[in-house]
C-alpha atoms as a PDB file:
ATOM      1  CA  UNK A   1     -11.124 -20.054 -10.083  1.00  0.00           C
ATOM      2  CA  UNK A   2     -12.243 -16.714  -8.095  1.00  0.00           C
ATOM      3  CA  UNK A   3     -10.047 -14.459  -9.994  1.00  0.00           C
ATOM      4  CA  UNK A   4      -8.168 -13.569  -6.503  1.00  0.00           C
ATOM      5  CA  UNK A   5      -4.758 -13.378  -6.140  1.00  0.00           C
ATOM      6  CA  UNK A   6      -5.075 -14.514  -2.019  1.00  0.00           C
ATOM      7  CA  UNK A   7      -6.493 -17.278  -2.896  1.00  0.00           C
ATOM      8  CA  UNK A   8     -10.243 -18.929  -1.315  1.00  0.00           C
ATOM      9  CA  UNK A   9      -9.938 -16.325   1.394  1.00  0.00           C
ATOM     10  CA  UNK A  10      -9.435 -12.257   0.082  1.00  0.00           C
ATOM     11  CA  UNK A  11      -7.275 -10.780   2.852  1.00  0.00           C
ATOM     12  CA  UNK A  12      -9.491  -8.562   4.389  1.00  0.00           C
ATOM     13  CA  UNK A  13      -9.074  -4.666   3.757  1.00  0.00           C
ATOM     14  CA  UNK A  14      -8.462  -4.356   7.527  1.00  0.00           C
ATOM     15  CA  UNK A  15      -5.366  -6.993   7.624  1.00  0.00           C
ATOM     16  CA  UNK A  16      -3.800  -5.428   4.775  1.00  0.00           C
ATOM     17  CA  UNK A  17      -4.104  -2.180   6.547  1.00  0.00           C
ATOM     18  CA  UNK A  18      -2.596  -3.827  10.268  1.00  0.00           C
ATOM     19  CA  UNK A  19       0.254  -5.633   8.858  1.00  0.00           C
ATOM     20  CA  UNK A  20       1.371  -2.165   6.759  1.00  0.00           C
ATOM     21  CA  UNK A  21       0.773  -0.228  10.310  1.00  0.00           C
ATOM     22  CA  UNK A  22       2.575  -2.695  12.352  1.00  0.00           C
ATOM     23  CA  UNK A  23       5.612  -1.756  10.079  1.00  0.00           C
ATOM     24  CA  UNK A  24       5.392   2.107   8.656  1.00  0.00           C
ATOM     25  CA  UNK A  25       2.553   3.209  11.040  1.00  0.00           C
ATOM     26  CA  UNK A  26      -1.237   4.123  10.708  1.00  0.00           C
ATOM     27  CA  UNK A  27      -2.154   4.935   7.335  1.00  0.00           C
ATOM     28  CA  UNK A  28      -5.963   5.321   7.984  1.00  0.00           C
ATOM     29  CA  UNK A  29      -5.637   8.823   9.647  1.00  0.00           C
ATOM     30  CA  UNK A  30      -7.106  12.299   7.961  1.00  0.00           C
ATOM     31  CA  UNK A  31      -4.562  14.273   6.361  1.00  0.00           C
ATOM     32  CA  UNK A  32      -1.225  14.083   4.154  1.00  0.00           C
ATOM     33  CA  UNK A  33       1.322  13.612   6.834  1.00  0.00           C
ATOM     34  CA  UNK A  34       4.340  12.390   5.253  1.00  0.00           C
ATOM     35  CA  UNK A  35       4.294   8.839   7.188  1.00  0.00           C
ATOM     36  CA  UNK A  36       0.861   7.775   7.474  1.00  0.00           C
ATOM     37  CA  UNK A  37       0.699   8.931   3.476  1.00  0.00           C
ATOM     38  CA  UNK A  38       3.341   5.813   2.466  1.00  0.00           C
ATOM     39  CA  UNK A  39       2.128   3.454   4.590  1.00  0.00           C
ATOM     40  CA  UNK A  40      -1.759   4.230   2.924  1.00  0.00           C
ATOM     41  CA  UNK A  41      -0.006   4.201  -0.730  1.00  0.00           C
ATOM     42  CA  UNK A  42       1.929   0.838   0.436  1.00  0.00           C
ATOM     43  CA  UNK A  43      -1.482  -0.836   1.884  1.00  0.00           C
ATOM     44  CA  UNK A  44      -3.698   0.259  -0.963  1.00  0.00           C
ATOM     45  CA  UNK A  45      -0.947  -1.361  -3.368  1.00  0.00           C
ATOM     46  CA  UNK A  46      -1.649  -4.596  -1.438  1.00  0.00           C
ATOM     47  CA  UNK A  47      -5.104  -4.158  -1.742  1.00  0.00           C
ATOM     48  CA  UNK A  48      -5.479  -3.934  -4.790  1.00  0.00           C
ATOM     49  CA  UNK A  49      -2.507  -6.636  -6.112  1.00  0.00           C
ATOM     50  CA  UNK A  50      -2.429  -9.072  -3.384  1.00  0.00           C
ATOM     51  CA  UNK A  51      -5.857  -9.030  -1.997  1.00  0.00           C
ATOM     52  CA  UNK A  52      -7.786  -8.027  -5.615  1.00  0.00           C
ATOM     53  CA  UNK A  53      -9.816  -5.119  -3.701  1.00  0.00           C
ATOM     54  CA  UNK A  54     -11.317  -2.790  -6.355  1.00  0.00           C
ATOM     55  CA  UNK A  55     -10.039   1.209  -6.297  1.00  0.00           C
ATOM     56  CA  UNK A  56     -13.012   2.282  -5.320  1.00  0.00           C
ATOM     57  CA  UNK A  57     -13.697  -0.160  -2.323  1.00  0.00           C
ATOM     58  CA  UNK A  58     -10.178   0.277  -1.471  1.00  0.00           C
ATOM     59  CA  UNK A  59     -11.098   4.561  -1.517  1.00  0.00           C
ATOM     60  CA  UNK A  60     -14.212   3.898   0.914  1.00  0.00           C
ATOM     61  CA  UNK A  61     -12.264   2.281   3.270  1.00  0.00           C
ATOM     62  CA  UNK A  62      -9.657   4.779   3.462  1.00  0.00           C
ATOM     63  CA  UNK A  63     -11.752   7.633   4.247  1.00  0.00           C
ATOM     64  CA  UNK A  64     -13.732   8.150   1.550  1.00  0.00           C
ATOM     65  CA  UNK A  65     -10.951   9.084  -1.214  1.00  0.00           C
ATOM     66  CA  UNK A  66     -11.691   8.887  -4.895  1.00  0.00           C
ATOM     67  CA  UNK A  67     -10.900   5.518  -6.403  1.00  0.00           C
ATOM     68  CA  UNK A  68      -8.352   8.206  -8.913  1.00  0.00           C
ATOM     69  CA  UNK A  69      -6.429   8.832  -5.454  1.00  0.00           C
ATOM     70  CA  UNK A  70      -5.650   4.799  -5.350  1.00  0.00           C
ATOM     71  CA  UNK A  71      -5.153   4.805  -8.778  1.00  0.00           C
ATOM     72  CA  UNK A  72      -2.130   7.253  -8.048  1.00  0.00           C
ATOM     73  CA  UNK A  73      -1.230   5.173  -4.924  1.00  0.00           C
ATOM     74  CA  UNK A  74      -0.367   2.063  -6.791  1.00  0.00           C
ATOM     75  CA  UNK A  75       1.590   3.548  -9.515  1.00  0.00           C
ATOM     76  CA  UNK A  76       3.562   5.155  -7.186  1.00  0.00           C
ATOM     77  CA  UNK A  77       4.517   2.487  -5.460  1.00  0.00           C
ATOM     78  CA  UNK A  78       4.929   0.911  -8.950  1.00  0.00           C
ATOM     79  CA  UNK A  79       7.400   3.252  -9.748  1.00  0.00           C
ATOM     80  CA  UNK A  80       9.113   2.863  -5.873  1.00  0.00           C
ATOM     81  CA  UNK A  81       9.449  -1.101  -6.645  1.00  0.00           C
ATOM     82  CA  UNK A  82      10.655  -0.433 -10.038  1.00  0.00           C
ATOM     83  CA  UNK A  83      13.812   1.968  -8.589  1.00  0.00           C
ATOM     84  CA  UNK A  84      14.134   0.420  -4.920  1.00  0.00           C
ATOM     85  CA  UNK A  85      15.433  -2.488  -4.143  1.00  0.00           C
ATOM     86  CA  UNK A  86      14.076  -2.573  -0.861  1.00  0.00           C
ATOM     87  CA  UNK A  87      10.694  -1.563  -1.952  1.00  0.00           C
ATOM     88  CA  UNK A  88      10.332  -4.491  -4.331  1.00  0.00           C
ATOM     89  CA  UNK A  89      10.394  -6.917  -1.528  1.00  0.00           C
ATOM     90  CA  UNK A  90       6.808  -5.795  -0.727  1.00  0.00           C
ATOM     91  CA  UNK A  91       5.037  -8.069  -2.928  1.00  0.00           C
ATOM     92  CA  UNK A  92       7.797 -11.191  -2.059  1.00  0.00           C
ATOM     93  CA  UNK A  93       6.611 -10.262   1.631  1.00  0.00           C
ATOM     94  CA  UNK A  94       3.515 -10.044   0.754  1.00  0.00           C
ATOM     95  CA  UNK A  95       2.905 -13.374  -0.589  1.00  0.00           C
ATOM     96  CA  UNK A  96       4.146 -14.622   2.659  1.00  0.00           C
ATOM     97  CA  UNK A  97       0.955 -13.770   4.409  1.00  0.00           C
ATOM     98  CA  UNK A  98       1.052  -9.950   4.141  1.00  0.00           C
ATOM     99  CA  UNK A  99       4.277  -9.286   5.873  1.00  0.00           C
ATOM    100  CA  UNK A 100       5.606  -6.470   4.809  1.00  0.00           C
ATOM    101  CA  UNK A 101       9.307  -5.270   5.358  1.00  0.00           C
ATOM    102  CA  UNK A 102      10.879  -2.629   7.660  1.00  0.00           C
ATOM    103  CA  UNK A 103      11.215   0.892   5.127  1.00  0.00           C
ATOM    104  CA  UNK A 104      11.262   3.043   8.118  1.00  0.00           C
ATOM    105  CA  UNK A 105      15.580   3.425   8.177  1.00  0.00           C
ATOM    106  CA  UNK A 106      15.647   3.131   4.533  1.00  0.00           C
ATOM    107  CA  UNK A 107      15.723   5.530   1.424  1.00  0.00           C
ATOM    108  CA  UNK A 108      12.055   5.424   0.564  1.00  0.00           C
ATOM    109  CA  UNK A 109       9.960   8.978   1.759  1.00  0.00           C
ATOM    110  CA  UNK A 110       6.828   9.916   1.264  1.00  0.00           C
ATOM    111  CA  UNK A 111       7.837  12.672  -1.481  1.00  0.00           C
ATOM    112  CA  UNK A 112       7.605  11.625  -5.057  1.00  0.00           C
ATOM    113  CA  UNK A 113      11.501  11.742  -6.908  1.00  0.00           C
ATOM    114  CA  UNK A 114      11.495  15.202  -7.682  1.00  0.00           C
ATOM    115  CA  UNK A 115      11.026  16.014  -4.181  1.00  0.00           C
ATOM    116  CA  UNK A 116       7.030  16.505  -4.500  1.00  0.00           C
ATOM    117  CA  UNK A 117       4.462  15.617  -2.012  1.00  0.00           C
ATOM    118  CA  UNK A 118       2.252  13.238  -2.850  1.00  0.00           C
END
């Protein structure tokens, strides 16, 4: 009826962002830092596809970055799901009221496939 995917209630930016942490760390810091940079590309993806957030809100809320830099968040993580078995079970966690799984011991890294930084 709302048009959001969570249902009556949005999940708020700020659960989105403390379930991701309590699993692959702060992602709300300054900086690129390999770790906090995945788990702000995983909690923006939830932002926008589980808790309907628009890119730019999303971009206030994580610092100020341009609604482009979410943009490139959420097909990256697109692309992660799409190649990673263990990264597709973020949206099946997800729906389970924003749980998201354990990446830290797994393939996934913060560099993009041809060994990048994103």
């Amino acid at each position: 009826m709302f048009g959001s995917k969570a249902g009556i209630w949005r999940l708020s930016l700020e659960q989105i962002e403390a379930t991701v942490a309590d699993h692959l760390g702060r992602g709300r810091v300054r900086g690129n830092q390999p770790g906090p940079c995945l788990s702000r590309q995983v909690s923006m993806y939830l932002a926008k596809n589980v808790g309907g957030w628009s890119t730019t809100r999303i971009g206030r809320f994580y610092n100020g970055r341009h609604h482009t830099t979410v943009l490139h968040a959420i097909g990256k993580i697109e692309r992660l799901r799409r190649d990673d078995e263990s990264v597709r079970r973020v949206d099946r966690g997800a729906e389970g009221g924003c749980s998201v799984p354990e990446w830290r011991d797994s393939s996934v890294s913060a560099s993009s496939p041809d060994g990048a930084r994103d």
